[in-house]
Protein backbone atom coordinates (compact mmCIF):
# COMPACT_ATOMS: atom_id res chain seq x y z
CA UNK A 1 113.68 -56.87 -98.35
CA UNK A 2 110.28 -55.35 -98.84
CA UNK A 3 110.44 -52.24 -99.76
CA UNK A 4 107.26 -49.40 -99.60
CA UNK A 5 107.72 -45.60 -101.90
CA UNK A 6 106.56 -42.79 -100.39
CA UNK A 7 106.57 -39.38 -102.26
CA UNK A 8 106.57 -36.13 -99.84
CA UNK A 9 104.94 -32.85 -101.93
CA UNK A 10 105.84 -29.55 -100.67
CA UNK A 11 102.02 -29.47 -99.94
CA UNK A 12 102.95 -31.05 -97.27
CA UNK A 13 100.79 -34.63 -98.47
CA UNK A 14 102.84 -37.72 -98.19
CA UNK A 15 101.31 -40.30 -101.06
CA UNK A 16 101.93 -43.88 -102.29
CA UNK A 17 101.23 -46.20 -104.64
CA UNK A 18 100.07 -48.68 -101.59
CA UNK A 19 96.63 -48.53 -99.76
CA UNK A 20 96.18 -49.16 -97.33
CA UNK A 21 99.95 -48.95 -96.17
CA UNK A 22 101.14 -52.17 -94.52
CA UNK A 23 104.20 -51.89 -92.78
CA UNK A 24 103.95 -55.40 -91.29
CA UNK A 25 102.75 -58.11 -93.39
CA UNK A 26 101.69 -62.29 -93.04
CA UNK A 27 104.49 -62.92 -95.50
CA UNK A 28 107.09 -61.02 -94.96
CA UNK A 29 111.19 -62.35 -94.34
CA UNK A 30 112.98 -59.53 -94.06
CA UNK A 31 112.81 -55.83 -92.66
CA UNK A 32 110.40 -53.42 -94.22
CA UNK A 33 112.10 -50.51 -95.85
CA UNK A 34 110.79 -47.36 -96.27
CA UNK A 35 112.02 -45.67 -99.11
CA UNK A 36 111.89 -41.25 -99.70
CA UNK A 37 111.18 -38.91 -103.13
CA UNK A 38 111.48 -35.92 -101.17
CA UNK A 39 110.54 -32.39 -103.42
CA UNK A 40 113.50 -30.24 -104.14
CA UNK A 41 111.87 -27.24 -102.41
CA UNK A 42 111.85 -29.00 -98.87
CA UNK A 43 115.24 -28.53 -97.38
CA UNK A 44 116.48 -32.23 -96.15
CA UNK A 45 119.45 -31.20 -94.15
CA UNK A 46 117.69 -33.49 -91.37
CA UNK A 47 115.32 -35.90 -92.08
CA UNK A 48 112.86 -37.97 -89.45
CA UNK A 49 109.83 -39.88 -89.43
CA UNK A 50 107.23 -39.59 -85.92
CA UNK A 51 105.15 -42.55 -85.58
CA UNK A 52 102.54 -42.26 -82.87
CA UNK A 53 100.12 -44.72 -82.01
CA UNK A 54 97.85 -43.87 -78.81
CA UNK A 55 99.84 -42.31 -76.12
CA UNK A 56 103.21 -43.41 -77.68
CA UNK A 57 105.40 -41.36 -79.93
CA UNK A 58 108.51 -42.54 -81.43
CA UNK A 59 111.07 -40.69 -83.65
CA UNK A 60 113.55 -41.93 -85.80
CA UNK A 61 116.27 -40.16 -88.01
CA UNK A 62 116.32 -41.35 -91.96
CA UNK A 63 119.56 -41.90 -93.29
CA UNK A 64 119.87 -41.38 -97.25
CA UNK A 65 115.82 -41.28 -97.43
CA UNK A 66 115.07 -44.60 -96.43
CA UNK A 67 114.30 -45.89 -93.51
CA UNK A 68 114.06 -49.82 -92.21
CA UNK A 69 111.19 -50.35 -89.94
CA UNK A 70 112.25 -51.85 -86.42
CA UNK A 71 111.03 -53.88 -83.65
CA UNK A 72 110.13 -50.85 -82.13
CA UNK A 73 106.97 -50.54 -84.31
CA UNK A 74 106.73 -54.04 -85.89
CA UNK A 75 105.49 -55.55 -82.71
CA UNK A 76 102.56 -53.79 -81.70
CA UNK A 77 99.47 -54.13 -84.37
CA UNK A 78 97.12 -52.02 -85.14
CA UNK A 79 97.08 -48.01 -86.83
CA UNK A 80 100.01 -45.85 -86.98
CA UNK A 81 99.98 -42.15 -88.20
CA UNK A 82 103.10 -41.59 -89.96
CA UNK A 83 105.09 -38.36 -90.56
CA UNK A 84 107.64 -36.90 -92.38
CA UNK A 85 109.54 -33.92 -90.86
CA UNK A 86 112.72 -31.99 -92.07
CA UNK A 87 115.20 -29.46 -90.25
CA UNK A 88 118.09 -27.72 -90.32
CA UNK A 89 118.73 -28.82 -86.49
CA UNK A 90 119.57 -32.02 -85.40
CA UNK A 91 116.05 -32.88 -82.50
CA UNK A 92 116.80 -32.28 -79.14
CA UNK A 93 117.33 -34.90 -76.66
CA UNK A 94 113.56 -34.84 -75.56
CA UNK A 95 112.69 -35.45 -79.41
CA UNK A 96 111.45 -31.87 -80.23
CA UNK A 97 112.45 -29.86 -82.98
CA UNK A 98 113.92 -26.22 -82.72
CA UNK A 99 115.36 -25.73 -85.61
CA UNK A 100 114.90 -22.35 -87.48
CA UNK A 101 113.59 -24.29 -90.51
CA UNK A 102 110.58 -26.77 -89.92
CA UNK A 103 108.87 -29.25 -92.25
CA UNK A 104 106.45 -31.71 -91.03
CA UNK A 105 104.05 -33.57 -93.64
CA UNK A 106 100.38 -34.67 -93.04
CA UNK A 107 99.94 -37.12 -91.62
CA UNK A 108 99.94 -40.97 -93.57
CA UNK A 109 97.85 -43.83 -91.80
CA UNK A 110 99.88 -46.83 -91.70
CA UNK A 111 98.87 -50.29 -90.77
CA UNK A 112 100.43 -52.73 -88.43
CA UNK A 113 99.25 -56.67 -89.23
CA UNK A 114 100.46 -59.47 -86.78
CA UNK A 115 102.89 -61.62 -89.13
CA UNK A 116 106.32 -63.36 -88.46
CA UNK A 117 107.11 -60.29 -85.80
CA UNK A 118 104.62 -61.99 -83.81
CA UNK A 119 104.84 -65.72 -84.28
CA UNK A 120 108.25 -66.08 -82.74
CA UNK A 121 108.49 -66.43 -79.09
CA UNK A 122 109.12 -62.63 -77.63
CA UNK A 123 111.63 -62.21 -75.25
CA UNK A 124 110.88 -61.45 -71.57
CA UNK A 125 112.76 -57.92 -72.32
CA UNK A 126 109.88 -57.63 -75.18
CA UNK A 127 107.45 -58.47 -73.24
CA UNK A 128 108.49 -56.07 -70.30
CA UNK A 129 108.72 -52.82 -72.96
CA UNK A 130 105.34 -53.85 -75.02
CA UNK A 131 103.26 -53.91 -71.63
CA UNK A 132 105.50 -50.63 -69.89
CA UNK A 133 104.34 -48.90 -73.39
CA UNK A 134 100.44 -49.77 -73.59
CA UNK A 135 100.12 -49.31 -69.87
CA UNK A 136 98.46 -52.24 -69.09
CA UNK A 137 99.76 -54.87 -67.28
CA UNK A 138 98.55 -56.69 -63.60
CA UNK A 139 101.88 -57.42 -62.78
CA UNK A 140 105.64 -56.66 -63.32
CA UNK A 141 108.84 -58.32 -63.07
CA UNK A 142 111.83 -56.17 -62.66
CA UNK A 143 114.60 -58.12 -64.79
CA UNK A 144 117.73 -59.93 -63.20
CA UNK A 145 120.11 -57.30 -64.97
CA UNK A 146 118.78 -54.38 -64.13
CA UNK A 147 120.40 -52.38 -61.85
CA UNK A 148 118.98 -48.99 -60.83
CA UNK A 149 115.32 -48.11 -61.32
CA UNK A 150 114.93 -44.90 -62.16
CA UNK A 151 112.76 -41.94 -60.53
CA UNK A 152 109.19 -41.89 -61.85
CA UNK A 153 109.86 -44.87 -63.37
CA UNK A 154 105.90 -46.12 -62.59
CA UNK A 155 104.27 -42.84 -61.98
CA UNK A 156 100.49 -42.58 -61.71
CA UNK A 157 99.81 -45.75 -63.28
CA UNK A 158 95.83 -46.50 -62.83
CA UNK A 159 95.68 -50.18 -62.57
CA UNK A 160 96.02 -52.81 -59.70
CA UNK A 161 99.56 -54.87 -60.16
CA UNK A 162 101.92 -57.09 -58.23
CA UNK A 163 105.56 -55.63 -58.52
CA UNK A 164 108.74 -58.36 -58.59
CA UNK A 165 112.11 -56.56 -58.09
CA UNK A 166 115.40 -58.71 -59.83
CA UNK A 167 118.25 -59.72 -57.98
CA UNK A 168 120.36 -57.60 -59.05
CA UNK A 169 118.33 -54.17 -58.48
CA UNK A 170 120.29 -52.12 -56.35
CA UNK A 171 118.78 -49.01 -56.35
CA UNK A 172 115.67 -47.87 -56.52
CA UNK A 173 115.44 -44.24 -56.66
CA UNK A 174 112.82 -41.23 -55.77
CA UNK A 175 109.23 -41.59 -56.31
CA UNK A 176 109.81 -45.29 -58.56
CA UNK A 177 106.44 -45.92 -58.20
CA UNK A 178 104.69 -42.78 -56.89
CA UNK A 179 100.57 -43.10 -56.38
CA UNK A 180 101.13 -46.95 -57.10
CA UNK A 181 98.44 -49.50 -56.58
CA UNK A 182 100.13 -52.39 -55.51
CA UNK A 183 98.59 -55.71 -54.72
CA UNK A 184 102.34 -57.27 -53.65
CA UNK A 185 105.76 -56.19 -53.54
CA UNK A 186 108.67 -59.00 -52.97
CA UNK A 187 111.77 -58.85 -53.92
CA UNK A 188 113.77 -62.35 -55.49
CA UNK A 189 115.62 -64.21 -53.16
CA UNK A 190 119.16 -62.92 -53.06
CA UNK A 191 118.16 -59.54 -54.11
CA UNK A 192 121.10 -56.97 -53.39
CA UNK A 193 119.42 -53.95 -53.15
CA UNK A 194 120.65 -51.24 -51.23
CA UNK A 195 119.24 -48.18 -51.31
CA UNK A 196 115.91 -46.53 -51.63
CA UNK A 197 115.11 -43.10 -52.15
CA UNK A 198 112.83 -40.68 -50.70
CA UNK A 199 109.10 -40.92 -51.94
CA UNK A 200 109.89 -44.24 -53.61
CA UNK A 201 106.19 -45.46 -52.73
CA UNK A 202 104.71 -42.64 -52.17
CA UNK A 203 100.99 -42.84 -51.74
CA UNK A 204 100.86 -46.68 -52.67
CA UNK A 205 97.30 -48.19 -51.85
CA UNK A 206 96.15 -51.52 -51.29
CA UNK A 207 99.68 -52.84 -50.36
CA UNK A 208 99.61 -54.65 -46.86
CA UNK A 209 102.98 -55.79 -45.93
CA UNK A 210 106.62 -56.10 -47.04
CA UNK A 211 109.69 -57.31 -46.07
CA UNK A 212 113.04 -55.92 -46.95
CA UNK A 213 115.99 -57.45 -48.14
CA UNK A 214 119.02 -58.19 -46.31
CA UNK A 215 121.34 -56.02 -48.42
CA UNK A 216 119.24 -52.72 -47.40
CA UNK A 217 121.02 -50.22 -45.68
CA UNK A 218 120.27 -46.45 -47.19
CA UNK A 219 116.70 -45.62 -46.61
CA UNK A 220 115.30 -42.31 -47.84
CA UNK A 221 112.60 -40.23 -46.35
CA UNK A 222 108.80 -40.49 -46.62
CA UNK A 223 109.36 -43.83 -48.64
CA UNK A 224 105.55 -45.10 -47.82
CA UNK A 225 104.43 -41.97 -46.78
CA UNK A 226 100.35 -41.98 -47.24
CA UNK A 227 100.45 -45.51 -48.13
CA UNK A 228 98.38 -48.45 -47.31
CA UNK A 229 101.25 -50.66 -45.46
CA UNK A 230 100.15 -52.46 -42.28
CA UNK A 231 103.07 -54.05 -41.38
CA UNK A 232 106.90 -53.43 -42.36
CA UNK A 233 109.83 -55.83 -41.63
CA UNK A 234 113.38 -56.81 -42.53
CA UNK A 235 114.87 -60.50 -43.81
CA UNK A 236 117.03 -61.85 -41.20
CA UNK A 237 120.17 -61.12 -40.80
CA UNK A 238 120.00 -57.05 -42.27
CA UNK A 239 123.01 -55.29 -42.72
CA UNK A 240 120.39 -51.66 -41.89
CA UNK A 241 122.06 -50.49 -39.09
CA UNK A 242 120.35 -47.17 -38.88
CA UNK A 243 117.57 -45.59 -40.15
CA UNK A 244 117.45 -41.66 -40.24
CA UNK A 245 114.77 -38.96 -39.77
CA UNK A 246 111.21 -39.12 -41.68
CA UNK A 247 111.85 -43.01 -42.50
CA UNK A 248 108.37 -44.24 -41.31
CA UNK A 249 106.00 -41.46 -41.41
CA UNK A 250 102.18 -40.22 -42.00
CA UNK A 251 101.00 -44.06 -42.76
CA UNK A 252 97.33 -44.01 -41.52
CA UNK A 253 97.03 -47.82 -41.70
CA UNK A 254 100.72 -49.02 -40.72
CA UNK A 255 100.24 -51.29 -37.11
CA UNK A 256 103.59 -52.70 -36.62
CA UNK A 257 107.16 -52.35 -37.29
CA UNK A 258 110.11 -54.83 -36.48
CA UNK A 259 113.36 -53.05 -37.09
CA UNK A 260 116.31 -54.88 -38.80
CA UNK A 261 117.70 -57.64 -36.59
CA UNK A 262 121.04 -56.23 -36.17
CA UNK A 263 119.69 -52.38 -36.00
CA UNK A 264 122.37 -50.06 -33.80
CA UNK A 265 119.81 -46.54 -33.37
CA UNK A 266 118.87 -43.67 -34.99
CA UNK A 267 120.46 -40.56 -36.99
CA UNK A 268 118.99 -37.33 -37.50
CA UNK A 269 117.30 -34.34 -35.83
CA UNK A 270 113.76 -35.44 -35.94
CA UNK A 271 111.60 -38.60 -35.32
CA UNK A 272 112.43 -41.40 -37.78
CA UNK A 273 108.63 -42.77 -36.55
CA UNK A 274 105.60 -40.39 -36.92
CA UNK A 275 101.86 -39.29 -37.18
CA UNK A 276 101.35 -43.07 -38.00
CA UNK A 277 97.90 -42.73 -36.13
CA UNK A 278 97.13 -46.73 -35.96
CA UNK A 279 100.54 -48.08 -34.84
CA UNK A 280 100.05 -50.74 -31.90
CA UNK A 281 103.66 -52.38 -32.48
CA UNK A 282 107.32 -51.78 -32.28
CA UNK A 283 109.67 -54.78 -32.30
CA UNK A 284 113.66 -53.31 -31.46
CA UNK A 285 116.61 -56.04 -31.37
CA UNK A 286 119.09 -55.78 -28.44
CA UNK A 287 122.02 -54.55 -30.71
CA UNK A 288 120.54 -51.19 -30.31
CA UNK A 289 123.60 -49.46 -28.88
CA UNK A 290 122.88 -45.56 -29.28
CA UNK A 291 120.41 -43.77 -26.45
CA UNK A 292 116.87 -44.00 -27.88
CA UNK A 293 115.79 -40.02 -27.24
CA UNK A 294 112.60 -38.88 -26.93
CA UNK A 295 112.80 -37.79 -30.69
CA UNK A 296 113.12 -41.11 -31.85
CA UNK A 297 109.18 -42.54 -32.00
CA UNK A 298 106.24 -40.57 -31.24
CA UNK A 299 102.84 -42.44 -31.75
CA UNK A 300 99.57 -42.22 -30.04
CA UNK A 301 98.03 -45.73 -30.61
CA UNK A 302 101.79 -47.56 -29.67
CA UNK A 303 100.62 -50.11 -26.85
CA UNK A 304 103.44 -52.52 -27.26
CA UNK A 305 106.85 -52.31 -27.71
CA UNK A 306 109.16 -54.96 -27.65
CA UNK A 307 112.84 -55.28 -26.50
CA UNK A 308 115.44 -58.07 -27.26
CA UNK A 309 117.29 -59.66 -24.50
CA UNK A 310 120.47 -57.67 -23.04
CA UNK A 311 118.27 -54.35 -23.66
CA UNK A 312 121.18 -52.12 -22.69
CA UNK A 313 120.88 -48.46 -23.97
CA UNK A 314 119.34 -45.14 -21.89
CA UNK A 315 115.96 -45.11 -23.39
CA UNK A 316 113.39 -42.42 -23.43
CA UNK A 317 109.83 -43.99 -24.46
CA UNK A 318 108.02 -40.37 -23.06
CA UNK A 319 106.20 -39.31 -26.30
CA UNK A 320 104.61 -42.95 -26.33
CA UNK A 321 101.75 -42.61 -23.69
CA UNK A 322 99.42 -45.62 -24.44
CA UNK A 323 101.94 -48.64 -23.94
CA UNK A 324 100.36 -51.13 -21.23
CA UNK A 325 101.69 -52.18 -18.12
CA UNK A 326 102.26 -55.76 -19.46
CA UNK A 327 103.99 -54.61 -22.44
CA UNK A 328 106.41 -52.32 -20.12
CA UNK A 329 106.57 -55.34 -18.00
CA UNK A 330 107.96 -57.28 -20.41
CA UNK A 331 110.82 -54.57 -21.28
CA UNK A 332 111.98 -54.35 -17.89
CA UNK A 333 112.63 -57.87 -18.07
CA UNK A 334 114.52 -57.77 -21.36
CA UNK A 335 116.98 -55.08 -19.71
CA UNK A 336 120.54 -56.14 -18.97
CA UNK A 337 121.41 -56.52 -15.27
CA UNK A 338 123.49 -53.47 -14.15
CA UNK A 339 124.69 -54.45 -11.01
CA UNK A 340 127.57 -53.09 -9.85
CA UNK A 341 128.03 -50.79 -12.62
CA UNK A 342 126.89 -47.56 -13.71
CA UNK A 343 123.15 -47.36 -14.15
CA UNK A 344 121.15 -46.31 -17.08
CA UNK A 345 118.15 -44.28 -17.50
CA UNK A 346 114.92 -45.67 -19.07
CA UNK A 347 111.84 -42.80 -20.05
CA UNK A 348 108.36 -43.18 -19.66
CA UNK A 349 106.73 -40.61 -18.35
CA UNK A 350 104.33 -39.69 -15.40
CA UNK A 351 101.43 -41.19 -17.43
CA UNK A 352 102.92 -45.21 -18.04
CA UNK A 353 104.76 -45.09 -14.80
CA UNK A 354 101.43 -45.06 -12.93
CA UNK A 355 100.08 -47.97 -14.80
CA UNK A 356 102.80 -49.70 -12.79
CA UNK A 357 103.05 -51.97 -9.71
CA UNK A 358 105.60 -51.36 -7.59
CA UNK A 359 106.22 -55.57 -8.13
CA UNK A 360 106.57 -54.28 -11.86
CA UNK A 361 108.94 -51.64 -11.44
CA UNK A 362 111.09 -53.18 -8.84
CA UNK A 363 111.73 -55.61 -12.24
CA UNK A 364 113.79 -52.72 -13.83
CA UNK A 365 115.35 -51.00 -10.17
CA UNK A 366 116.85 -54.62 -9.12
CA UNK A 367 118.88 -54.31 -12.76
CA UNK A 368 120.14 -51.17 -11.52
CA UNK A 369 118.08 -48.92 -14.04
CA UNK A 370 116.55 -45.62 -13.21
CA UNK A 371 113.49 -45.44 -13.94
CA UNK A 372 111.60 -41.76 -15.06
């Protein structure tokens, strides 16, 4: 064990024999122990030692006045301001201290010096934590055992990176990885997530495309709201069935959308699609099998929207004005025959109506649809 003796003063200076102070060192087999003469005058009811070392901050309790130095310092070379702080009040959770009586030392520069903590292959958990704590990083892998991903968990981060989420992530919750910069997201084959929460990617740039996984069915509001998304789709085979109010809204660059393959409508009050001023595409499966009102999808720049076969729910397509006659051709042909049986209403307003032939409409009135 190597051991280090510090000496706090009621000056406040915290002294040693060493200098510089290495708490790390080439030769070193065993944990470095920090070892406490602490002046009678300073009351030690609760003892801790802060290291900070850029942005980080770290606080540990000493037990009996010494203190073995951890992986939680060892690993990361370089300067470390030490010091010593007693209480009468155990910290609080957020690692300040409120107790009546505080002592905090200068501080002590400490050294950290690449030895055996950094010759032996580090862990991918290692690796994860050292590059979450310098902030710096291009890209990030979401381990297999995780579970839940916290909110904020990458908040504001100022670099471009690829994101990776693990198999076995099954939640990831509000504003994860608010103001991102994303250069990819995919998820690992398999993955089982199921739920994401409202802001999740808020205001993530540079990020094109992505694809959700199968296992997907809770999806919050405003998840890529302000983001840089062009296109959005769902693996094959999605259990979403529905998608709620404020899913897919206020994303300047977003063109297209295909909606999961077995997808039955939409919930809520208010438009699950919105003020998404460049979308051209809408691709909705045939499973569909709630009326599509005319709160559903609103978008100015929607010229296509595509049906599957067997199309056979009252749809109202009124707040969509700039869909082409081909494109309304083609959903006329997608709708289920209704002959002799009770007809259905399909929506589209004065405006795509007289973009029509009467060849064209005839398509949907021969199926027994009304057409408005």
């Amino acid at each position: 064990m190597y051991e280090i003796k510090l000496k706090v003063n009621e000056n406040g200076l915290i002294t040693s024999d060493l200098d510089p102070i290495i708490i790390s060192v080439a030769n070193e087999s065993n944990r470095v122990t920090l070892s406490f003469e602490v002046d009678e005058s300073i009351d030690s009811t609760y003892n801790y030692l802060v290291f900070t070392q850029g942005q980080k901050r770290i606080v540990y309790r000493i037990t009996n006045k010494t203190f073995e130095v951890g992986r939680g310092i060892t690993p990361y070379p370089g300067k470390w301001l030490l010091s010593f702080v007693a209480t009468n009040e155990v910290i609080s959770s957020d690692g300040s201290f409120n107790g009546s009586y505080i002592f905090a030392s200068q501080l002590l520069v400490t050294t950290v010096v690449e030895g055996n903590t950094s010759a032996v292959i580090q862990t991918s958990d290692e690796i994860l934590v050292k590059k979450l704590f310098a902030l710096d990083f291009s890209s990030l892998e979401i381990p297999s055992y995780v579970e839940t991903i916290g909110t904020y968990f990458i908040d504001n981060y100022p670099n471009q990176y690829s994101l990776k989420i693990g198999e076995n992530v099954k939640i990831i919750q509000s504003r994860a990885f608010n103001y991102s910069i994303l250069s990819s997201l995919t998820f690992v084959n398999g993955c089982q997530l199921t739920s994401i929460g409202d802001y999740a990617f808020n205001h993530v740039s540079v990020l094109k495309e992505v694809v959700f996984p199968r296992k997907l069915t809770t999806f919050g509001k405003y998840v890529f709201t302000m983001s840089s998304l062009e296109k959005i789709s769902f693996e094959e085979c999605s259990e979403c069935e529905y998608l709620g109010s404020y899913c897919f809204w206020a994303m300047s660059s977003l063109k297209e959308i295909n909606f999961p393959d077995h997808f039955k409508g939409f919930t809520g009050n208010t438009y699950c699609v919105k003020d998404n001023t460049a979308l051209e595409k809408i691709t909705l499966p045939s499973t569909v099998n709630t009326t599509i009102t005319k709160n559903s999808i609103d978008g100015t720049a929607i010229t296509d929207i595509v049906l599957g076969s067997g199309w056979n729910v009252s749809t109202n397509f009124i707040n969509i004005r700039a869909l082409t006659a081909t494109s309304m051709e083609n959903m006329f042909k997608a709708l289920k025959d209704l002959s002799g049986t009770s007809s259905k209403v399909f929506t589209l307003g004065a405006d795509n109506l007289a973009k029509l032939t009467q060849t064209q409409t005839d398509i949907a009135l021969n199926k027994n649809w009304s057409l408005s």
